[in-house]
C-alpha atoms as a PDB file:
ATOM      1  CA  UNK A   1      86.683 116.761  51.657  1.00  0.00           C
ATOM      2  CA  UNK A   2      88.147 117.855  48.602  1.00  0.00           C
ATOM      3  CA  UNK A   3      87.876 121.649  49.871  1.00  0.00           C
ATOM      4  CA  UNK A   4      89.232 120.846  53.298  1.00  0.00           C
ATOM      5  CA  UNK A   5      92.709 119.054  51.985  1.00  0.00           C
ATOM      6  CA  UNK A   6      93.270 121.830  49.572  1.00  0.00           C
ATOM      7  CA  UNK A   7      92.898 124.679  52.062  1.00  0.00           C
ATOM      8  CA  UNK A   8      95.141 122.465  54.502  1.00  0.00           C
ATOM      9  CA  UNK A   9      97.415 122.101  51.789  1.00  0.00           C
ATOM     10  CA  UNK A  10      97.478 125.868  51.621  1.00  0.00           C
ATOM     11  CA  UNK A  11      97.998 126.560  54.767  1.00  0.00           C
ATOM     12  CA  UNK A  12     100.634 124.360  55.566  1.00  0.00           C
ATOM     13  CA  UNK A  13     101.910 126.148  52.030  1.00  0.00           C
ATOM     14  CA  UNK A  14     102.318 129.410  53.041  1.00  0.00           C
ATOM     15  CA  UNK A  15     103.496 128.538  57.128  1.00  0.00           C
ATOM     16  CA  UNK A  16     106.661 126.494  56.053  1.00  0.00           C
ATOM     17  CA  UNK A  17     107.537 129.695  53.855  1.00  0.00           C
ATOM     18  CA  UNK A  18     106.063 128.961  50.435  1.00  0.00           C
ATOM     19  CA  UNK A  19     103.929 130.870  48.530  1.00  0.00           C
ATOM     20  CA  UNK A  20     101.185 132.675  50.174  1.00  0.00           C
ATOM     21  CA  UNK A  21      98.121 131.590  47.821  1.00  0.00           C
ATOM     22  CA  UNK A  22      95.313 131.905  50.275  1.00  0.00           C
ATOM     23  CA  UNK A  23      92.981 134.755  49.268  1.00  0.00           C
ATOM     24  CA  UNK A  24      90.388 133.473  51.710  1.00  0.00           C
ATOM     25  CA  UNK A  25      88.959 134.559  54.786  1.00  0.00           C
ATOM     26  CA  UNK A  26      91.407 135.059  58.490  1.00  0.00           C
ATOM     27  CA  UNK A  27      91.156 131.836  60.492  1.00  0.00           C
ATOM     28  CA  UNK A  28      88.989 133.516  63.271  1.00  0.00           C
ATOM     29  CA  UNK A  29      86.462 133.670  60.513  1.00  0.00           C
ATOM     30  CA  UNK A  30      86.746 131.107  58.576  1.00  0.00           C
ATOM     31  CA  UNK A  31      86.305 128.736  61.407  1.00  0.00           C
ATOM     32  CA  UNK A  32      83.375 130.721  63.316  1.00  0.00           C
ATOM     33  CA  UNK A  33      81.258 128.359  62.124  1.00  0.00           C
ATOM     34  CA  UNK A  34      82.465 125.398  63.340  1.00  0.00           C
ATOM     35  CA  UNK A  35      83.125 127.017  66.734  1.00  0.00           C
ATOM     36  CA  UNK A  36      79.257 128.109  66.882  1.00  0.00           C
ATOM     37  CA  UNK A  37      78.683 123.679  65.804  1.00  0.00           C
ATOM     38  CA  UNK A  38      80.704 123.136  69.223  1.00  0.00           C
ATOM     39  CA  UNK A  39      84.237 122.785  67.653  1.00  0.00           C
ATOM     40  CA  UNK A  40      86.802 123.339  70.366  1.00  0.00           C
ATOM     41  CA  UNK A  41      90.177 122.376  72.254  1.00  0.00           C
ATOM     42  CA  UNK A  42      89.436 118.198  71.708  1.00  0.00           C
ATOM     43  CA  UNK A  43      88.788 118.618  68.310  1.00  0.00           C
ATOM     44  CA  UNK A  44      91.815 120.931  67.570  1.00  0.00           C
ATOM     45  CA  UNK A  45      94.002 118.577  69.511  1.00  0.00           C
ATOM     46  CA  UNK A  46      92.409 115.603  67.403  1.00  0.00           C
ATOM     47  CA  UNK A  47      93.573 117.252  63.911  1.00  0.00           C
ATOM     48  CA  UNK A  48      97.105 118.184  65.135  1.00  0.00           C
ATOM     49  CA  UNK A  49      97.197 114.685  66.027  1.00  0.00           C
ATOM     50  CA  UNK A  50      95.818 113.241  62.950  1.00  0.00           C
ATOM     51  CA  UNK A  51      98.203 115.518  60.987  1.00  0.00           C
ATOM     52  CA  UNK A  52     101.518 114.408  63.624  1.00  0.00           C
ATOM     53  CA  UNK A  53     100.499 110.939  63.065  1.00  0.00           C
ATOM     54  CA  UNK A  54     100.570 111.204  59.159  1.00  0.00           C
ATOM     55  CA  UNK A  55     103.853 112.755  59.223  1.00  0.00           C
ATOM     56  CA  UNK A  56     105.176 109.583  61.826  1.00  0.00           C
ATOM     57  CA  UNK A  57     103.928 107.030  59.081  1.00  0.00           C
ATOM     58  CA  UNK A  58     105.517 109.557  55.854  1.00  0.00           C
ATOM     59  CA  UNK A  59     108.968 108.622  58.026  1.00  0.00           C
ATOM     60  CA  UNK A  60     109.204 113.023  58.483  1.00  0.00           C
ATOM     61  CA  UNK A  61     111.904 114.042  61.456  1.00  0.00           C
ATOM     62  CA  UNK A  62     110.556 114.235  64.493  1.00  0.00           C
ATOM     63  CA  UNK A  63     112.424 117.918  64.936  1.00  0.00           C
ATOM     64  CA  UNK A  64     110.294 118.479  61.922  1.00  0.00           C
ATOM     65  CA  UNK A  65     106.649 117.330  63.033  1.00  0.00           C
ATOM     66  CA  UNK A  66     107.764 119.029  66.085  1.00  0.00           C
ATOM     67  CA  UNK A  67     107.999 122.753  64.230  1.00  0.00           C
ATOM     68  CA  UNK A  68     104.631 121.857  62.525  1.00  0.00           C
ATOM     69  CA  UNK A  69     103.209 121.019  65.482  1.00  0.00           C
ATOM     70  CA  UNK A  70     104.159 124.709  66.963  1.00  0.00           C
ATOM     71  CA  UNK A  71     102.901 126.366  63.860  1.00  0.00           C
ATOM     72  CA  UNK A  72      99.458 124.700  64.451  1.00  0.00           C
ATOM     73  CA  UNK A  73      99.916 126.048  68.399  1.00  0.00           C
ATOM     74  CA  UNK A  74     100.583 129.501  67.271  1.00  0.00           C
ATOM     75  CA  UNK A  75      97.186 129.621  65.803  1.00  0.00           C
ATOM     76  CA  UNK A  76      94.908 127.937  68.092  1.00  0.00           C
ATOM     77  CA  UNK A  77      93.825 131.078  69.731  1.00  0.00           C
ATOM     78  CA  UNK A  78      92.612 132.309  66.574  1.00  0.00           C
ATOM     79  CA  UNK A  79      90.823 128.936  65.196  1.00  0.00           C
ATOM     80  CA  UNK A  80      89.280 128.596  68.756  1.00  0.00           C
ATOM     81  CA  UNK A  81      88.046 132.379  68.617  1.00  0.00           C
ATOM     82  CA  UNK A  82      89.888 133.715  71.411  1.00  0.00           C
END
């Protein structure tokens, strides 16, 4: 779990305009695996959600959560392989 916050962390880094630490592999890569375990639309949905949620109970503006939630949209396609 340890591994999963810290690339979220990351992530979430270098898409609200920080530094761009990631040396890792592209997201249609890095989550092939998970795709070829059945990941899919339900489960995306399900982290954007847990991640919205967390940001409701932090207190974050909603025009906030709203821009993360977009930033996680702009890279379904490549998450979901398509």
């Amino acid at each position: 779990m340890e591994r999963q916050i810290r690339k979220q962390k990351t992530f979430l880094t270098m898409a609200f305009g920080g530094p761009a630490n990631y040396s890792g592999e592209g997201l249609r890569s890095a989550h092939s695996r998970a795709r070829e375990q059945g990941m899919g639309e339900k489960h995306f949905d399900a982290v954007v959600g847990h991640l919205r949620e967390t940001l409701q109970e932090l207190e974050v503006a909603s025009g906030l959560i709203g821009r993360v939630e977009a930033i996680c949209d702009s890279v379904r396609a490549d998450v979901l392989g398509r």
